[in-house]
C-alpha atoms as a PDB file:
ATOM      1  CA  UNK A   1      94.748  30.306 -55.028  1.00  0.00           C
ATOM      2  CA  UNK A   2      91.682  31.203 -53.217  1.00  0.00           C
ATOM      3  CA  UNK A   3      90.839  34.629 -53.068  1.00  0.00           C
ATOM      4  CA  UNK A   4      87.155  34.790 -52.025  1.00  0.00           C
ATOM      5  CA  UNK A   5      86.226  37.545 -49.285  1.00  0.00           C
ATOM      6  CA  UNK A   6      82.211  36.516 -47.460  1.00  0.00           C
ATOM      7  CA  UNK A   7      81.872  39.750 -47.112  1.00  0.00           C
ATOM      8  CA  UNK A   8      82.702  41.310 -50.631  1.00  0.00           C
ATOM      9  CA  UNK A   9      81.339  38.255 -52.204  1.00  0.00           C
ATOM     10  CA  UNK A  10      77.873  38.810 -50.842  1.00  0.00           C
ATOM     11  CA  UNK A  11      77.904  42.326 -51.793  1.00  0.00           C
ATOM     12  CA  UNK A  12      79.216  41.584 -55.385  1.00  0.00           C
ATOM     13  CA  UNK A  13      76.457  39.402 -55.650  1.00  0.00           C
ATOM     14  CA  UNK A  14      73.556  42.049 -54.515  1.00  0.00           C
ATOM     15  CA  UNK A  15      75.246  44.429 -56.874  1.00  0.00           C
ATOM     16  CA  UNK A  16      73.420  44.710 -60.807  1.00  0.00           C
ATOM     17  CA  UNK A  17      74.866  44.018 -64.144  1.00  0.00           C
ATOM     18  CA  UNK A  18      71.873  44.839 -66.034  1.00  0.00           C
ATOM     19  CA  UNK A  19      71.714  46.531 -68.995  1.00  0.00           C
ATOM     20  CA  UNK A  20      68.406  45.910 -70.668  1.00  0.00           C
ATOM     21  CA  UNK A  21      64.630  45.187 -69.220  1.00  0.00           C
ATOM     22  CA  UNK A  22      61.998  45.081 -71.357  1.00  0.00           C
ATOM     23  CA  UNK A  23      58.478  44.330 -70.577  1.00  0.00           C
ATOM     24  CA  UNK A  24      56.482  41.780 -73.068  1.00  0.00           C
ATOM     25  CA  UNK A  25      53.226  41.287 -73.350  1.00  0.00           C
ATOM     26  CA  UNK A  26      50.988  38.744 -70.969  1.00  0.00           C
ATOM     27  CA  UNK A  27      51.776  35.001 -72.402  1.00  0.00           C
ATOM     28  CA  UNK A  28      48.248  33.620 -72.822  1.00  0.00           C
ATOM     29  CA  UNK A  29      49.027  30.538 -70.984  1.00  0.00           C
ATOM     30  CA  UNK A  30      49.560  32.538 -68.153  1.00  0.00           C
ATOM     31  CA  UNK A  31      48.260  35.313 -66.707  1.00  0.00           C
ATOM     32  CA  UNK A  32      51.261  37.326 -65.383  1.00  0.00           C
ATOM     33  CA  UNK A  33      52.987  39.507 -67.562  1.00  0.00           C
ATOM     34  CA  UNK A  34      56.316  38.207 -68.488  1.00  0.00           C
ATOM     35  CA  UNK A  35      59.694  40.736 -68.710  1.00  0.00           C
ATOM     36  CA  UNK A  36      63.553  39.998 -69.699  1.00  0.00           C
ATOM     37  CA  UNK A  37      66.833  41.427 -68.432  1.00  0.00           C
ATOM     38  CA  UNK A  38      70.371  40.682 -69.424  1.00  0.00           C
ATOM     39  CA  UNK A  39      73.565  40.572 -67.147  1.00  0.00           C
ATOM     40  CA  UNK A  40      77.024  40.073 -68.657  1.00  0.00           C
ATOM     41  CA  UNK A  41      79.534  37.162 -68.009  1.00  0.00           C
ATOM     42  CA  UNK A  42      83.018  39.725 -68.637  1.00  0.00           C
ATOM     43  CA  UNK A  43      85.399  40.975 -66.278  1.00  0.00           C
ATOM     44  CA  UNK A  44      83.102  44.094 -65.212  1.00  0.00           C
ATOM     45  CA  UNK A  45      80.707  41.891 -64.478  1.00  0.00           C
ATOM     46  CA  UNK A  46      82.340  38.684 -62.680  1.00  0.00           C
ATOM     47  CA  UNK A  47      84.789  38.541 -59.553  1.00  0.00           C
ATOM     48  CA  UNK A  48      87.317  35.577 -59.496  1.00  0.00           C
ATOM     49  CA  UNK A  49      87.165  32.966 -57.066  1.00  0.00           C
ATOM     50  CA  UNK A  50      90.108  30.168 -57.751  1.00  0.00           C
ATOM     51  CA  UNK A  51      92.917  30.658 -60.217  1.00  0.00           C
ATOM     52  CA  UNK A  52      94.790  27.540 -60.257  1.00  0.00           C
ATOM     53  CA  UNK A  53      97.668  28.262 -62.709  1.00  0.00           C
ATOM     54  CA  UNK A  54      99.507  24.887 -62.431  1.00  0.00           C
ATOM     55  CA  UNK A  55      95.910  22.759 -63.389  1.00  0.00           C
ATOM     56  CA  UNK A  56      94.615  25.097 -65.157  1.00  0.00           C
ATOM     57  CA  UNK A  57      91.086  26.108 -64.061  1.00  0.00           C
ATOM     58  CA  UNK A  58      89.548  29.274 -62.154  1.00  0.00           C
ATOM     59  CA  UNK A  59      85.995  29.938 -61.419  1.00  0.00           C
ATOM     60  CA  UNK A  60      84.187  33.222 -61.384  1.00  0.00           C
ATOM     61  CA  UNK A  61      81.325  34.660 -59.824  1.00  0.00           C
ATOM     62  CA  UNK A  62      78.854  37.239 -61.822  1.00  0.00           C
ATOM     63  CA  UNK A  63      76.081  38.926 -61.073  1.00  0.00           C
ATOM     64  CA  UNK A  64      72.523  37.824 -62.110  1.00  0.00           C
ATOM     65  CA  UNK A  65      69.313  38.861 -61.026  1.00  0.00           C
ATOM     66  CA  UNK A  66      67.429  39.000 -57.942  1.00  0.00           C
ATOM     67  CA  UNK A  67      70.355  38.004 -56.001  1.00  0.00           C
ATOM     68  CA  UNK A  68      71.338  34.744 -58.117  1.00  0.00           C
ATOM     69  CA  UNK A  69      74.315  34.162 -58.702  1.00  0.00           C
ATOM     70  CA  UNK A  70      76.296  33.141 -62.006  1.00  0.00           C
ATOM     71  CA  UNK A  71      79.591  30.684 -61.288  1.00  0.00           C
ATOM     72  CA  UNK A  72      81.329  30.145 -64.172  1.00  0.00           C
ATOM     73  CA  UNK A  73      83.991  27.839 -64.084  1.00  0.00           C
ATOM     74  CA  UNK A  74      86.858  26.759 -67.168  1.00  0.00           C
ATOM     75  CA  UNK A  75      89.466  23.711 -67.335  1.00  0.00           C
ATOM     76  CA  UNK A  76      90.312  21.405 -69.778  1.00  0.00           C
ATOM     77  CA  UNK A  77      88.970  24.039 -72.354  1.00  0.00           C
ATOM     78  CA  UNK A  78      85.464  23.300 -70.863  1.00  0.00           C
ATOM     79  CA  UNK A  79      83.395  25.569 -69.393  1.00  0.00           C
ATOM     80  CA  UNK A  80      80.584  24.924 -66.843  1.00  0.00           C
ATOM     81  CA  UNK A  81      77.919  26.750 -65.594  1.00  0.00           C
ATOM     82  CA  UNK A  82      75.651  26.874 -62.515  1.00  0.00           C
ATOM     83  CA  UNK A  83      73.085  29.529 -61.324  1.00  0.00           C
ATOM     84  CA  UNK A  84      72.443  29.920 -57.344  1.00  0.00           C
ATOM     85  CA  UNK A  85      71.244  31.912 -54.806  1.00  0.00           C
ATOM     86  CA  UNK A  86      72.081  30.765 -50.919  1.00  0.00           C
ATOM     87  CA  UNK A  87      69.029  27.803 -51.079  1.00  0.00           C
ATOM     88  CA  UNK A  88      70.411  25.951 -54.261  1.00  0.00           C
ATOM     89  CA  UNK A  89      73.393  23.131 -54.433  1.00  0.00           C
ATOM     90  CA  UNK A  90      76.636  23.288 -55.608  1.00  0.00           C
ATOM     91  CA  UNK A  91      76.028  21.496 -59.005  1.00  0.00           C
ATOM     92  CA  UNK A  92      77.297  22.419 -62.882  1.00  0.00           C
ATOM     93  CA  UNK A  93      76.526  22.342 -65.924  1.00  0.00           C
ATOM     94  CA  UNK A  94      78.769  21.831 -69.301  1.00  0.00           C
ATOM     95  CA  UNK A  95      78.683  20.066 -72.580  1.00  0.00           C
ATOM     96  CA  UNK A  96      81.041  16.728 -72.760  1.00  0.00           C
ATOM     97  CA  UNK A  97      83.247  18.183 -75.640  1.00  0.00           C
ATOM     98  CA  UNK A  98      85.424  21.071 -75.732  1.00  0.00           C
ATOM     99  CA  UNK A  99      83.122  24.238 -75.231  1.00  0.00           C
ATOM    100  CA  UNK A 100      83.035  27.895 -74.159  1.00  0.00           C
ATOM    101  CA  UNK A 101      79.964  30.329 -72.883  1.00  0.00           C
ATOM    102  CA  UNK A 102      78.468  33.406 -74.410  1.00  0.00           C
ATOM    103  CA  UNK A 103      79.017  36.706 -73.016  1.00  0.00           C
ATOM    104  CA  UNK A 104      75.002  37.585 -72.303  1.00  0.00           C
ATOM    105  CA  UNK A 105      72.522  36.092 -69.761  1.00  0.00           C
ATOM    106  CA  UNK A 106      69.060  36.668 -70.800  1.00  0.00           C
ATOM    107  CA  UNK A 107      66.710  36.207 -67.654  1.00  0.00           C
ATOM    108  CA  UNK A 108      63.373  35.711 -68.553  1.00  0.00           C
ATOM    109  CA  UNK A 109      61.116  37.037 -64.977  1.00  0.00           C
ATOM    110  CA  UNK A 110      57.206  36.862 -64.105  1.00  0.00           C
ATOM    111  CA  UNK A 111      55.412  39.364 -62.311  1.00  0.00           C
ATOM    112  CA  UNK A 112      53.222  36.575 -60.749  1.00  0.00           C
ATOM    113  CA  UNK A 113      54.437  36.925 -57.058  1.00  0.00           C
ATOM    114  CA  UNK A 114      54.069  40.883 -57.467  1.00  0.00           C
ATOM    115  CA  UNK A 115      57.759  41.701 -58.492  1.00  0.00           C
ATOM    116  CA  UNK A 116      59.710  40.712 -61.430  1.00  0.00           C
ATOM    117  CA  UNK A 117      60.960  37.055 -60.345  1.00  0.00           C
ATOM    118  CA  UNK A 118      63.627  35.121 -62.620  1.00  0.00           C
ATOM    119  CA  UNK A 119      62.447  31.765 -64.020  1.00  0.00           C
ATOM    120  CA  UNK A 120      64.140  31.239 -66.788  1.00  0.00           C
ATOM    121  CA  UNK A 121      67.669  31.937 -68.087  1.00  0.00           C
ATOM    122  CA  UNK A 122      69.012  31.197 -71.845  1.00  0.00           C
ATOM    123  CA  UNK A 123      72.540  31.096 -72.671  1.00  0.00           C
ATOM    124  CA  UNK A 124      74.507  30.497 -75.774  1.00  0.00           C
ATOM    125  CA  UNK A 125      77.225  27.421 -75.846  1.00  0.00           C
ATOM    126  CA  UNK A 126      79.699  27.112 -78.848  1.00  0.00           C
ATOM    127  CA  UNK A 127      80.894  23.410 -78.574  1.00  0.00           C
ATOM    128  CA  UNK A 128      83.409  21.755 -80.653  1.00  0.00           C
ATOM    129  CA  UNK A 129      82.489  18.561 -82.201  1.00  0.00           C
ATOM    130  CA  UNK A 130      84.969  17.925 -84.525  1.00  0.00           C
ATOM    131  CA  UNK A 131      84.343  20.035 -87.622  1.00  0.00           C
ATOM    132  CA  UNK A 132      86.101  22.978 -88.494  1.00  0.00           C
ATOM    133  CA  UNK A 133      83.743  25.318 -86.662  1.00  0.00           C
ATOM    134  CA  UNK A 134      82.309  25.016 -83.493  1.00  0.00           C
ATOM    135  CA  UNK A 135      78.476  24.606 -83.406  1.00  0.00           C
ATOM    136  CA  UNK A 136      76.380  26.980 -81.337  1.00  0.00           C
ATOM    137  CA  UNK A 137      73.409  25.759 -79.211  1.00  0.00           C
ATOM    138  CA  UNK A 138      71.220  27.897 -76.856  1.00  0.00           C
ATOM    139  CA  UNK A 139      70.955  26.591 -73.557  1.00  0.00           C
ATOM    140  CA  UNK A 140      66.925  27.180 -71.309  1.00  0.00           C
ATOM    141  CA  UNK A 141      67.813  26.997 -67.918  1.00  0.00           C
ATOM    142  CA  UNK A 142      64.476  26.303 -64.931  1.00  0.00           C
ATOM    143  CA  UNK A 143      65.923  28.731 -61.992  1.00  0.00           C
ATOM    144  CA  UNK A 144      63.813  27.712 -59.226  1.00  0.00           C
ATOM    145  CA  UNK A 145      63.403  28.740 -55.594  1.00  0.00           C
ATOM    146  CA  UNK A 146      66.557  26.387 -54.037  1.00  0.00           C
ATOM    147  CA  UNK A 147      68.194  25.483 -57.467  1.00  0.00           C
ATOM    148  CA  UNK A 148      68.186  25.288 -61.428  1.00  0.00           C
ATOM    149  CA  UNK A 149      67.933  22.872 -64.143  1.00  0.00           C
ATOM    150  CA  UNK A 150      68.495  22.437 -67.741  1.00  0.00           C
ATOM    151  CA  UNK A 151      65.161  22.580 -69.511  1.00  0.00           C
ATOM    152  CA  UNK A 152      65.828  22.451 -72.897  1.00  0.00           C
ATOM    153  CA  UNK A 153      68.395  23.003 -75.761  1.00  0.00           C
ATOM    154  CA  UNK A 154      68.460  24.737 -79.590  1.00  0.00           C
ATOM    155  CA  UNK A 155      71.040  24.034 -81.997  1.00  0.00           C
ATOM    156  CA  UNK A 156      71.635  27.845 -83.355  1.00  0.00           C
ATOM    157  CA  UNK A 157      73.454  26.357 -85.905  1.00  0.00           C
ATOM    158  CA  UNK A 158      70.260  24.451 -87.458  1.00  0.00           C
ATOM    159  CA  UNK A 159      67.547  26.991 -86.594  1.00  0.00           C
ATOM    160  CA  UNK A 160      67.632  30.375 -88.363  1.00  0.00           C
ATOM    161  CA  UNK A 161      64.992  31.756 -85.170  1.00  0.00           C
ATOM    162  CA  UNK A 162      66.752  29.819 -82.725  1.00  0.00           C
ATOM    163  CA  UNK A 163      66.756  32.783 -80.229  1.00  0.00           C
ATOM    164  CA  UNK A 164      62.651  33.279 -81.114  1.00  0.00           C
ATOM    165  CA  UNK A 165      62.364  29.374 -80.344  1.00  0.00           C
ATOM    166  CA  UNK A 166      64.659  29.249 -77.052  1.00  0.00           C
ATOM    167  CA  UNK A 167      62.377  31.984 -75.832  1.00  0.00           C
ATOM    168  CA  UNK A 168      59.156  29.877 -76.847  1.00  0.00           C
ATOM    169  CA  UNK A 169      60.809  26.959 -74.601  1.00  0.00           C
ATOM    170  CA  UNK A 170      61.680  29.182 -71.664  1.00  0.00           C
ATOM    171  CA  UNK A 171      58.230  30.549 -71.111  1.00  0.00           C
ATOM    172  CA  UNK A 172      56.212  27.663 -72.562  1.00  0.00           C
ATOM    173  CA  UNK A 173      58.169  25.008 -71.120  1.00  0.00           C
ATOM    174  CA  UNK A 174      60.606  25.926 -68.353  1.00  0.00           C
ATOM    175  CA  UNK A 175      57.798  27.528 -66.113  1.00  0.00           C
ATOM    176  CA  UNK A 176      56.176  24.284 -65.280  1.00  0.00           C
ATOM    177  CA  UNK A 177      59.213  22.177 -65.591  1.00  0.00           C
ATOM    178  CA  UNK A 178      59.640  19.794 -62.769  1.00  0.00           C
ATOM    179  CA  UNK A 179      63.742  19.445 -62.042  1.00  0.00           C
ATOM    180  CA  UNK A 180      64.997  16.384 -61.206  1.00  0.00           C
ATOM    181  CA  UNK A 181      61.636  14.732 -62.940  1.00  0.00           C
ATOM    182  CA  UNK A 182      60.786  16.236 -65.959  1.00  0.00           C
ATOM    183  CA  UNK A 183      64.084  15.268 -68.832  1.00  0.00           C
ATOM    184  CA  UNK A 184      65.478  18.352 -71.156  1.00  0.00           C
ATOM    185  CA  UNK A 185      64.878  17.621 -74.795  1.00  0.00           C
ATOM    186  CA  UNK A 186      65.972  19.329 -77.954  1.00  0.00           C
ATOM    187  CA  UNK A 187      64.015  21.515 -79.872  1.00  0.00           C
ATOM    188  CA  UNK A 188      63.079  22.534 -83.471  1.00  0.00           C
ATOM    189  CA  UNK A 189      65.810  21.230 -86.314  1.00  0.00           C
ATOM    190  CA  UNK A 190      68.951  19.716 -84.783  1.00  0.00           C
ATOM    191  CA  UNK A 191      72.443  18.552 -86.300  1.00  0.00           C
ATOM    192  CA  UNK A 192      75.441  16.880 -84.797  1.00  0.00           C
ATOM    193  CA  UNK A 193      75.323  18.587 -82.007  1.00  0.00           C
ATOM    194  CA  UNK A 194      72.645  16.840 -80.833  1.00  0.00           C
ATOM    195  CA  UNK A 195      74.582  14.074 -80.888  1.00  0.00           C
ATOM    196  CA  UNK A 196      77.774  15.576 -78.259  1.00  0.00           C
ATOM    197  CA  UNK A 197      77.796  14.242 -75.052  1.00  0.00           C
ATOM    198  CA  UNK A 198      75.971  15.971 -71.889  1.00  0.00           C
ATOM    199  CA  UNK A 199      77.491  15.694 -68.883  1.00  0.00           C
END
């Protein structure tokens, strides 16, 4: 069932889920001063889309920053992701096993275009891959003019400052990463979850 109105879509969209900025100091690789916000992925937050009862799946909608959109969709007790504004494709992202998203979106933004502009997004995964508990990994997202990419990957589960490191890899890395050239690696110590399939 479909249950998407243009109209209160678009305005969903413009609205703000914010509830933190913080201003950091100027990264000395670059000379704009670099800020964070988080937005939430939880029912104040997100507006459904689809609800398909009989196969399972739905997507949602949630506000992001400056006007991007968060879809989250979940089937087959996978969860993908995908961050657009009206210039980017309709494309996903998800882990090949069995997985499910954080709650928090932390946008990492650069005042080099004389506003706070989004660049950056890390999220945390917990994926299944076979053990008892599901491993965690934090996911550095490139969010570019007309779409996003994956830019790199922490296991959380091998690196006691994985959020410190994921941070390191969004500002140091995702800024000048070229999508659809430039191939996500893994960073610091990694486990078996290195190993799970990407799709």
């Amino acid at each position: 069932m479909i249950i998407l109105n243009p109209v209160k879509f678009m305005g969903f969209v413009a609205g703000t889920s914010l509830f933190a900025s913080y201003c950091l100091l100027s990264n000395p690789a670059h000379s704009a001063e670099i800020s964070y916000q988080y937005s939430k992925l939880d029912e104040g937050s997100c507006m459904s889309l689809i609800v398909n009862e009989e196969e399972g799946y739905s997507e949602q909608v949630c506000k992001g920053v400056d006007g991007i959109a968060v879809f989250v969709a979940e089937g087959d007790l996978r969860m993908s992701v995908a961050y657009r504004n009206q210039a980017a494709t309709d494309r996903y992202f998800t882990f090949g096993g069995f997985n499910r998203v954080g709650d928090v979106v932390e946008w990492r933004l650069s005042d080099e275009e004389g506003y706070a502009k989004p660049y950056a997004t890390i999220l945390r995964w917990y994926v299944s891959v076979g053990e008892p508990k599901d491993k965690q990994a934090l996911v550095v997202s490139k969010i570019a003019d007309d779409d996003f990419c994956i830019a790199g990957f922490v296991d959380a589960s091998a690196n006691k400052n994985a959020n410190e490191l994921a941070r390191s890899i969004a500002d140091g890395v995702a800024r000048s990463f070229v999508c659809g050239q430039d191939k996500p690696q893994w960073y610091g110590e990694t486990g078996v979850l290195a190993t799970a399939l990407l799709q």
